[in-house]
PDB file of N, CA and C in Angstrom:
ATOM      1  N   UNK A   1     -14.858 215.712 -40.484  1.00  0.00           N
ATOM      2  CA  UNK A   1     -14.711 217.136 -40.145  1.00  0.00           C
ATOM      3  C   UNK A   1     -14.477 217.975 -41.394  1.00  0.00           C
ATOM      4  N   UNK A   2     -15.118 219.619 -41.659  1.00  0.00           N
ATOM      5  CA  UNK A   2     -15.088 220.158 -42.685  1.00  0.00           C
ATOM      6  C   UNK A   2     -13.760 221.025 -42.278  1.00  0.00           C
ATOM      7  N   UNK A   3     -13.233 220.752 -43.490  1.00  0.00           N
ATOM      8  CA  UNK A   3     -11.226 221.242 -43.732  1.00  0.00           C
ATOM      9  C   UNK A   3     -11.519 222.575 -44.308  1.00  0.00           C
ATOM     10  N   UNK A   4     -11.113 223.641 -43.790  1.00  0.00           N
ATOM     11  CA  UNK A   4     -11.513 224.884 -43.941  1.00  0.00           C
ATOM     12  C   UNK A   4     -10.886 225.298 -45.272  1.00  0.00           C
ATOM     13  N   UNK A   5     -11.217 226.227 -46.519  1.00  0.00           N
ATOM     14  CA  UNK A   5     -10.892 226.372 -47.339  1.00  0.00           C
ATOM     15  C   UNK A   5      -8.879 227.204 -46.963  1.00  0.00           C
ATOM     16  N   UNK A   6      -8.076 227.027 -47.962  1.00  0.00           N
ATOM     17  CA  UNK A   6      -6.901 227.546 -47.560  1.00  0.00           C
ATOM     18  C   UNK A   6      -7.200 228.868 -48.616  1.00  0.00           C
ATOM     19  N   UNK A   7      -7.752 229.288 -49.113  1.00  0.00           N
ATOM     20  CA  UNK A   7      -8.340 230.387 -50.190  1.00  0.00           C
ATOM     21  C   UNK A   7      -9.295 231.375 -49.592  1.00  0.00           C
ATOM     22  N   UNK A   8      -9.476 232.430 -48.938  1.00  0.00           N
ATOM     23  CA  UNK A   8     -10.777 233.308 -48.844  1.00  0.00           C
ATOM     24  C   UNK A   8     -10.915 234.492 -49.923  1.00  0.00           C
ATOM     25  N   UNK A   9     -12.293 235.189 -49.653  1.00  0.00           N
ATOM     26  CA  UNK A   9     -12.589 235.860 -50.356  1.00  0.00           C
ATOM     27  C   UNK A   9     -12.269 237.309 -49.442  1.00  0.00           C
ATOM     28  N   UNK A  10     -11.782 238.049 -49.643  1.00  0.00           N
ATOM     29  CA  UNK A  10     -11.871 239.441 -49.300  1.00  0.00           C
ATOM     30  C   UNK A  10     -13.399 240.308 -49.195  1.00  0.00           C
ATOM     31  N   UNK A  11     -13.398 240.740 -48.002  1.00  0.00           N
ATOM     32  CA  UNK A  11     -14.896 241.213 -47.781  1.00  0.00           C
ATOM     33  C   UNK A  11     -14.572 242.634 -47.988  1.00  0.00           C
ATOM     34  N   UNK A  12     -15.653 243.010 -48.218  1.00  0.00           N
ATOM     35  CA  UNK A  12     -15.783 244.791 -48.515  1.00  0.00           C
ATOM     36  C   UNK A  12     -15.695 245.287 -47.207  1.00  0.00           C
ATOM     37  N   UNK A  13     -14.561 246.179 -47.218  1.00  0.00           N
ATOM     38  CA  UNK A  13     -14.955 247.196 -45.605  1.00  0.00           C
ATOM     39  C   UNK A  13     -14.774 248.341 -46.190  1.00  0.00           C
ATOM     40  N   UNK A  14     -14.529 248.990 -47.208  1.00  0.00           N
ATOM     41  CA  UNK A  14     -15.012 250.404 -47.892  1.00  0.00           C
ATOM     42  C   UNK A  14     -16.273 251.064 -46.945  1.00  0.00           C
ATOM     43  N   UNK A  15     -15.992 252.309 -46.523  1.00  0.00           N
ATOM     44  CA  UNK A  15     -17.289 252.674 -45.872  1.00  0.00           C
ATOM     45  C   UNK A  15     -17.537 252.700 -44.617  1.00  0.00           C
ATOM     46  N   UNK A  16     -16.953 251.496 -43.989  1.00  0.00           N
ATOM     47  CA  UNK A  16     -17.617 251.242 -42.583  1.00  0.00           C
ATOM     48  C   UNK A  16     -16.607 251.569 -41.853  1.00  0.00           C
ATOM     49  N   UNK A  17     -16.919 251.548 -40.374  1.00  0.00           N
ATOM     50  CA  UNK A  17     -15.635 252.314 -39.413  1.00  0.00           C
ATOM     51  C   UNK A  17     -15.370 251.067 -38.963  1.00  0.00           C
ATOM     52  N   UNK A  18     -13.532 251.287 -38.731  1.00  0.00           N
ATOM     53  CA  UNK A  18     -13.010 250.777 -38.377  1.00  0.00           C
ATOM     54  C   UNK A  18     -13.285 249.487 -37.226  1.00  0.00           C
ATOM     55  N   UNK A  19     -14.000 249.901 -35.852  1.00  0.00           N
ATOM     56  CA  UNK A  19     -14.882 248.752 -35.416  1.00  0.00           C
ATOM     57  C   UNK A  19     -15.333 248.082 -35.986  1.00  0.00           C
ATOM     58  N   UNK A  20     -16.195 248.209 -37.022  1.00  0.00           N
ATOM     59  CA  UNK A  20     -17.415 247.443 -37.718  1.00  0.00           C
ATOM     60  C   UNK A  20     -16.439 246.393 -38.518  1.00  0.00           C
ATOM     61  N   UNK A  21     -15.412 246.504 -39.036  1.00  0.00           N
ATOM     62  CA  UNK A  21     -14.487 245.497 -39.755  1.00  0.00           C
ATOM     63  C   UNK A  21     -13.928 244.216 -39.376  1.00  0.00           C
ATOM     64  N   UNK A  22     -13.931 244.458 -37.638  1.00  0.00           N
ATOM     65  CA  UNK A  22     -13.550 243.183 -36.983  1.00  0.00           C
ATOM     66  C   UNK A  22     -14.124 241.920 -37.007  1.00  0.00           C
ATOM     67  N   UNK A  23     -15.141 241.573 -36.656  1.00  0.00           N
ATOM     68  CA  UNK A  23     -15.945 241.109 -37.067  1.00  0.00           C
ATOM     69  C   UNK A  23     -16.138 240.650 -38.731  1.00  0.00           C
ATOM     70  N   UNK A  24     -16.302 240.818 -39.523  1.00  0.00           N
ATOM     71  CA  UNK A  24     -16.395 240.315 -40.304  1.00  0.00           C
ATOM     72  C   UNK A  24     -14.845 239.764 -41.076  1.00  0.00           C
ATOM     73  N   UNK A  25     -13.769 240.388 -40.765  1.00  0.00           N
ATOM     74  CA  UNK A  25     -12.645 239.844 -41.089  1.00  0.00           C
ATOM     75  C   UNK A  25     -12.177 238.926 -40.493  1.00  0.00           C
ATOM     76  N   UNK A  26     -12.720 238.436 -39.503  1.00  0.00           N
ATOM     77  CA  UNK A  26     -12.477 237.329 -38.465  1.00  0.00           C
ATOM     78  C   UNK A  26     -13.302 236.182 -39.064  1.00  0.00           C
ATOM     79  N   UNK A  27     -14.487 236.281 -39.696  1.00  0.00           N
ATOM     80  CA  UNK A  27     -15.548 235.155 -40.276  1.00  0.00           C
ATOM     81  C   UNK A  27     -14.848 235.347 -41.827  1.00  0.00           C
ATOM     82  N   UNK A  28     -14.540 235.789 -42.269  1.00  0.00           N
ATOM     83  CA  UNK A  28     -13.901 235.811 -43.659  1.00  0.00           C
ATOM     84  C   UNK A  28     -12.641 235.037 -43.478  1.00  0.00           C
ATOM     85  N   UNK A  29     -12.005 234.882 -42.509  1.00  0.00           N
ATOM     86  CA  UNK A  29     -10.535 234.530 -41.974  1.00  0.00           C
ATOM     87  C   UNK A  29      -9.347 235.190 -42.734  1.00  0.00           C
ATOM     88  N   UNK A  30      -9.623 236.531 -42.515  1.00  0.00           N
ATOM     89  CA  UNK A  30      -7.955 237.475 -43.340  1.00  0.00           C
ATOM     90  C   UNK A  30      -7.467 238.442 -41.803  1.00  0.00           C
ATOM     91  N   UNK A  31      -6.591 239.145 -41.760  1.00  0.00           N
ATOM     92  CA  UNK A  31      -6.467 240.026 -41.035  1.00  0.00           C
ATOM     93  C   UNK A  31      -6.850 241.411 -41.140  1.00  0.00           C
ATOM     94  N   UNK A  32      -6.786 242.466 -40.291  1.00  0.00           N
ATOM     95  CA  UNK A  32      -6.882 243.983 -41.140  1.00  0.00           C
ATOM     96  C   UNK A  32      -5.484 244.333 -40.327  1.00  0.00           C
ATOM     97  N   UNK A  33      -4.655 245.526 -40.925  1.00  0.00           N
ATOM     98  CA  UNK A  33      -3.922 246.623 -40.343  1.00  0.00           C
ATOM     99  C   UNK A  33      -4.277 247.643 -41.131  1.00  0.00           C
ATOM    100  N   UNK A  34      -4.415 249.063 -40.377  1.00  0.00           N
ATOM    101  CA  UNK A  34      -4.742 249.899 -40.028  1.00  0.00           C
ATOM    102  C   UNK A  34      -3.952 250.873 -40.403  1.00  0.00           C
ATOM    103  N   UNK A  35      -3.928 251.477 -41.894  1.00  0.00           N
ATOM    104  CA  UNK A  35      -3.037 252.399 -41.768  1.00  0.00           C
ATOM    105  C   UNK A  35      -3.823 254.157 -41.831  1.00  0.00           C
ATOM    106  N   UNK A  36      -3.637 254.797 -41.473  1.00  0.00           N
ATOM    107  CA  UNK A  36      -4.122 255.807 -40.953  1.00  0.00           C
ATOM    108  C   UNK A  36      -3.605 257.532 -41.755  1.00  0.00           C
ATOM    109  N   UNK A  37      -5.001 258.343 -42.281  1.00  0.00           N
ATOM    110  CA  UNK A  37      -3.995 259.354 -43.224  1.00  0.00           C
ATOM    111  C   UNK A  37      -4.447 260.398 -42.458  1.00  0.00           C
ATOM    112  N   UNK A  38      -4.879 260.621 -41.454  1.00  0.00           N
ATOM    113  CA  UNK A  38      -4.753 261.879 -40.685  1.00  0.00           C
ATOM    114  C   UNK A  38      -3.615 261.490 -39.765  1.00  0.00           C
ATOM    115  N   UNK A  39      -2.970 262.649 -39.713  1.00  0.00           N
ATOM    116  CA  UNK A  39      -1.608 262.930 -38.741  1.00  0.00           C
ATOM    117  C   UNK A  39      -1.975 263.018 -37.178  1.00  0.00           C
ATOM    118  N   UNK A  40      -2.960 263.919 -37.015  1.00  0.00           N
ATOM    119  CA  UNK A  40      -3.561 263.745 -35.658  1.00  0.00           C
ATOM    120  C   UNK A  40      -5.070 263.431 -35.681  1.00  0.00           C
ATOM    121  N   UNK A  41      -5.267 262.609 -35.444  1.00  0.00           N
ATOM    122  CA  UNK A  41      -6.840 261.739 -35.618  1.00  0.00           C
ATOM    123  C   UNK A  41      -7.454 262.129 -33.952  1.00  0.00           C
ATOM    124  N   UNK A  42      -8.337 262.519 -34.794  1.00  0.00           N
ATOM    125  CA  UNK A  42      -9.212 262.909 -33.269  1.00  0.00           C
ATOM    126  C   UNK A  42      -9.801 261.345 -32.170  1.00  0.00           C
ATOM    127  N   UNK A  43      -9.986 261.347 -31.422  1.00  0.00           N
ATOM    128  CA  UNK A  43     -10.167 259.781 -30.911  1.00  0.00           C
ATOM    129  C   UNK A  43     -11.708 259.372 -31.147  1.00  0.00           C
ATOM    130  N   UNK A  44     -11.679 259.386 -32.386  1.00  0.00           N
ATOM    131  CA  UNK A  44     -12.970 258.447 -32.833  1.00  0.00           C
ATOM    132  C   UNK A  44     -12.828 257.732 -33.752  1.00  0.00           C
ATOM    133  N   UNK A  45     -14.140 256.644 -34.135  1.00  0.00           N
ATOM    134  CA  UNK A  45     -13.752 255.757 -35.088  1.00  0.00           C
ATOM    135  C   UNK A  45     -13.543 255.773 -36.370  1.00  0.00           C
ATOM    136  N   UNK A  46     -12.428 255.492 -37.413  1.00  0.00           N
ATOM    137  CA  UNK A  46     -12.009 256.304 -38.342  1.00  0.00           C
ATOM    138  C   UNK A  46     -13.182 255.196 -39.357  1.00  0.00           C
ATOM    139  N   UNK A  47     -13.032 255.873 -40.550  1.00  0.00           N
ATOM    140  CA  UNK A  47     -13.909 255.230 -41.693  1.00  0.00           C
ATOM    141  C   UNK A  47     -12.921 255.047 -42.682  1.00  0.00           C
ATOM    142  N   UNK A  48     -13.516 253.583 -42.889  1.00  0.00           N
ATOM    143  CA  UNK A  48     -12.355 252.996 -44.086  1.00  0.00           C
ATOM    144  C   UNK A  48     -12.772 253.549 -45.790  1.00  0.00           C
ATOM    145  N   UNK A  49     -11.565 254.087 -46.316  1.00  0.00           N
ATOM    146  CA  UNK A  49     -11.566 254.820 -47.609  1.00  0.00           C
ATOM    147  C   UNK A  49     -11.611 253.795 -48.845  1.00  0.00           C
ATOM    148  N   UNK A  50     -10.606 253.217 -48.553  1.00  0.00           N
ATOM    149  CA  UNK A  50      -9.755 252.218 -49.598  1.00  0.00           C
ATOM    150  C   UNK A  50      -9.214 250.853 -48.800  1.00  0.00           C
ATOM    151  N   UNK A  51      -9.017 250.056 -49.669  1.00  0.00           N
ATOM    152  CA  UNK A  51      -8.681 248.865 -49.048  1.00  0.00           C
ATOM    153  C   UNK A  51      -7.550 247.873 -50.157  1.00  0.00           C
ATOM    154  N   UNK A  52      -6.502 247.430 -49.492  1.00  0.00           N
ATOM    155  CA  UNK A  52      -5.638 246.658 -50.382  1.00  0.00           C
ATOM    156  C   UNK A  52      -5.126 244.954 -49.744  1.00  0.00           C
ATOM    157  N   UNK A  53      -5.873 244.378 -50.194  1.00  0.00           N
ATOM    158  CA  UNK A  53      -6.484 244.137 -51.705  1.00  0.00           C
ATOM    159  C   UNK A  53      -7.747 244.669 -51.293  1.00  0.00           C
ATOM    160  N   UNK A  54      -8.348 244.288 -52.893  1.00  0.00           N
ATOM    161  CA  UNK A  54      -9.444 245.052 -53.087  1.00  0.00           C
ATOM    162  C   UNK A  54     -10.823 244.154 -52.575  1.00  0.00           C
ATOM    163  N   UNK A  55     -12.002 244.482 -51.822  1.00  0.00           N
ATOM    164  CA  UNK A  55     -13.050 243.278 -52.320  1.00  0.00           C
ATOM    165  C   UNK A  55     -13.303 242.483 -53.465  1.00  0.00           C
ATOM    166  N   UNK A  56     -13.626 240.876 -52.978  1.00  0.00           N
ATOM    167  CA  UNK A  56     -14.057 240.472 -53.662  1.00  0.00           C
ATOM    168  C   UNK A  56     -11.957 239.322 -53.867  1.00  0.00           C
ATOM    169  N   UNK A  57     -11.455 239.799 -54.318  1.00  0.00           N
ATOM    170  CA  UNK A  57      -9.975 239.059 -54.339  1.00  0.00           C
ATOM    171  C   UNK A  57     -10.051 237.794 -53.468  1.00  0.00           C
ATOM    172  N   UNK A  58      -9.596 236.949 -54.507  1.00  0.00           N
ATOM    173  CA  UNK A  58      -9.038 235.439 -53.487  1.00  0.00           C
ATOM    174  C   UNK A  58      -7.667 235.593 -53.360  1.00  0.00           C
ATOM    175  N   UNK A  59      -7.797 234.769 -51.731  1.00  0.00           N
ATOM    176  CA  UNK A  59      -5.908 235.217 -50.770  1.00  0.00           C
ATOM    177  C   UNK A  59      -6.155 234.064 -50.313  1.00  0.00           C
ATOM    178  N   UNK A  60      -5.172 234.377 -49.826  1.00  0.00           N
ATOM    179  CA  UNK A  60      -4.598 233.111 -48.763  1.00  0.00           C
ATOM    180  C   UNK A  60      -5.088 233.640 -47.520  1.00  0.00           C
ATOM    181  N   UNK A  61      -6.108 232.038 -46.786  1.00  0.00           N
ATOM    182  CA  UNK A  61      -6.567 232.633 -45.332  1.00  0.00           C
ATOM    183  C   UNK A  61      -5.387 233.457 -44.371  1.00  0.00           C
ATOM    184  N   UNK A  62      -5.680 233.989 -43.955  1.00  0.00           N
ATOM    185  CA  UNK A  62      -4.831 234.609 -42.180  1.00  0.00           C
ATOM    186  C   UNK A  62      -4.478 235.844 -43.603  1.00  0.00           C
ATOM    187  N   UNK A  63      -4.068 235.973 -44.875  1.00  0.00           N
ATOM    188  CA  UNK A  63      -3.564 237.035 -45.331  1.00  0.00           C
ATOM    189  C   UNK A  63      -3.917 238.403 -44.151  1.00  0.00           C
ATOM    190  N   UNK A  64      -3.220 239.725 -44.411  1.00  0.00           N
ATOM    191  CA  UNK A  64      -3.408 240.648 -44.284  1.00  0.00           C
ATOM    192  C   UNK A  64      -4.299 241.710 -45.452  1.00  0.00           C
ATOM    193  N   UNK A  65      -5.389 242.456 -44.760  1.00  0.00           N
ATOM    194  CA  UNK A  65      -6.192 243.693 -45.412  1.00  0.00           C
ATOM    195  C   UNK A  65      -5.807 244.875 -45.336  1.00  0.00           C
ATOM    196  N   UNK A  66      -4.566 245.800 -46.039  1.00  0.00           N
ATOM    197  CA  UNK A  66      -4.443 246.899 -45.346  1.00  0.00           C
ATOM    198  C   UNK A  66      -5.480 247.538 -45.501  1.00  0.00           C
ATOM    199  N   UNK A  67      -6.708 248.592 -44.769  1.00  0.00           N
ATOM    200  CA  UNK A  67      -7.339 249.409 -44.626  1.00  0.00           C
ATOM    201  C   UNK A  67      -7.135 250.712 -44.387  1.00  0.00           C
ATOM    202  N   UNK A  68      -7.417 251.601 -45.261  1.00  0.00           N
ATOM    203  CA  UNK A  68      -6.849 252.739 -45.506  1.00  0.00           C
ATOM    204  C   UNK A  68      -7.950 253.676 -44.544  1.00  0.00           C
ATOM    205  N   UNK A  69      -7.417 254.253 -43.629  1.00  0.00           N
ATOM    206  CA  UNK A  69      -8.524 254.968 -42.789  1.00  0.00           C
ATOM    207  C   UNK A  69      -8.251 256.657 -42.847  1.00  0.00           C
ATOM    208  N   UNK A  70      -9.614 257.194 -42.772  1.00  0.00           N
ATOM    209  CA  UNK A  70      -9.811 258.497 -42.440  1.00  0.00           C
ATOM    210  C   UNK A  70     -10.506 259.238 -41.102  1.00  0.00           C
ATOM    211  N   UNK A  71      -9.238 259.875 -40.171  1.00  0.00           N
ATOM    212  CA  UNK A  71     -10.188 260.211 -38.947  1.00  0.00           C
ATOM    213  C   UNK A  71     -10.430 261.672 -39.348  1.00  0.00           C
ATOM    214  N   UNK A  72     -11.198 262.229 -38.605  1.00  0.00           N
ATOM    215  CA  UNK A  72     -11.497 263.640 -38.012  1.00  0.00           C
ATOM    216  C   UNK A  72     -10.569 263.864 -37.923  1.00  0.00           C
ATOM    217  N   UNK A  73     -10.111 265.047 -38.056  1.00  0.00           N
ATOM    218  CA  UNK A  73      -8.444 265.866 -37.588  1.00  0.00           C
ATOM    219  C   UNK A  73      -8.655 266.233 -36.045  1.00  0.00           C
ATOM    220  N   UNK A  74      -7.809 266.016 -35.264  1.00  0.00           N
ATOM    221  CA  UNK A  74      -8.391 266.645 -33.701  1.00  0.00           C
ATOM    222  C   UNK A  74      -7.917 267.836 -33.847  1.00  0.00           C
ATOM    223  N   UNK A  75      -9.436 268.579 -32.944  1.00  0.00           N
ATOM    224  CA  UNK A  75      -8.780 270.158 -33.041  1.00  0.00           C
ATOM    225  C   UNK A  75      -8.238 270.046 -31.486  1.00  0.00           C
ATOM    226  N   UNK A  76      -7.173 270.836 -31.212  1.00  0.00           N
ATOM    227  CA  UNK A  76      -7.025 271.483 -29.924  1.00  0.00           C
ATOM    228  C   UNK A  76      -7.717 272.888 -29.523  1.00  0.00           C
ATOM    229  N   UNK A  77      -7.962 272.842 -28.613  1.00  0.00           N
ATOM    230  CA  UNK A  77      -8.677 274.049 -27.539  1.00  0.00           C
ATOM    231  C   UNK A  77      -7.801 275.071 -27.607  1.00  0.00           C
TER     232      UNK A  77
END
């Protein structure tokens, strides 16, 4: 049986919305949390700005990705 590396590589999610990250951080084997710089985020999918660590970095599998997100500001009516 192949013994899964205890080392991954950090995948790029710069760019892509927040959905689109799951997925590939799950086949990379790290986590994401979600930290968020609009105060009131309109309810759509935010787009990732920045990311810590950075792509490309070797971690320790299951590590955490914080993902730095940007929503729409919600307007009220």
């Amino acid at each position: 049986p192949s013994r899964q590396s205890r080392v991954v590589k950090v995948p790029e999610f710069r760019g892509q919305h927040v959905s689109e990250t799951f997925l590939p951080a799950l086949q990379a084997g790290v986590k994401t949390q979600v930290v968020r710089l609009t105060e009131h985020p309109a309810p759509v999918d935010g787009l990732v700005v920045r990311q810590d660590p950075s792509a490309g970095k070797r971690v320790k599998r299951d590590s955490t990705v914080f993902l730095i997100v940007r929503h729409p500001e919600h307007q009220r009516p």
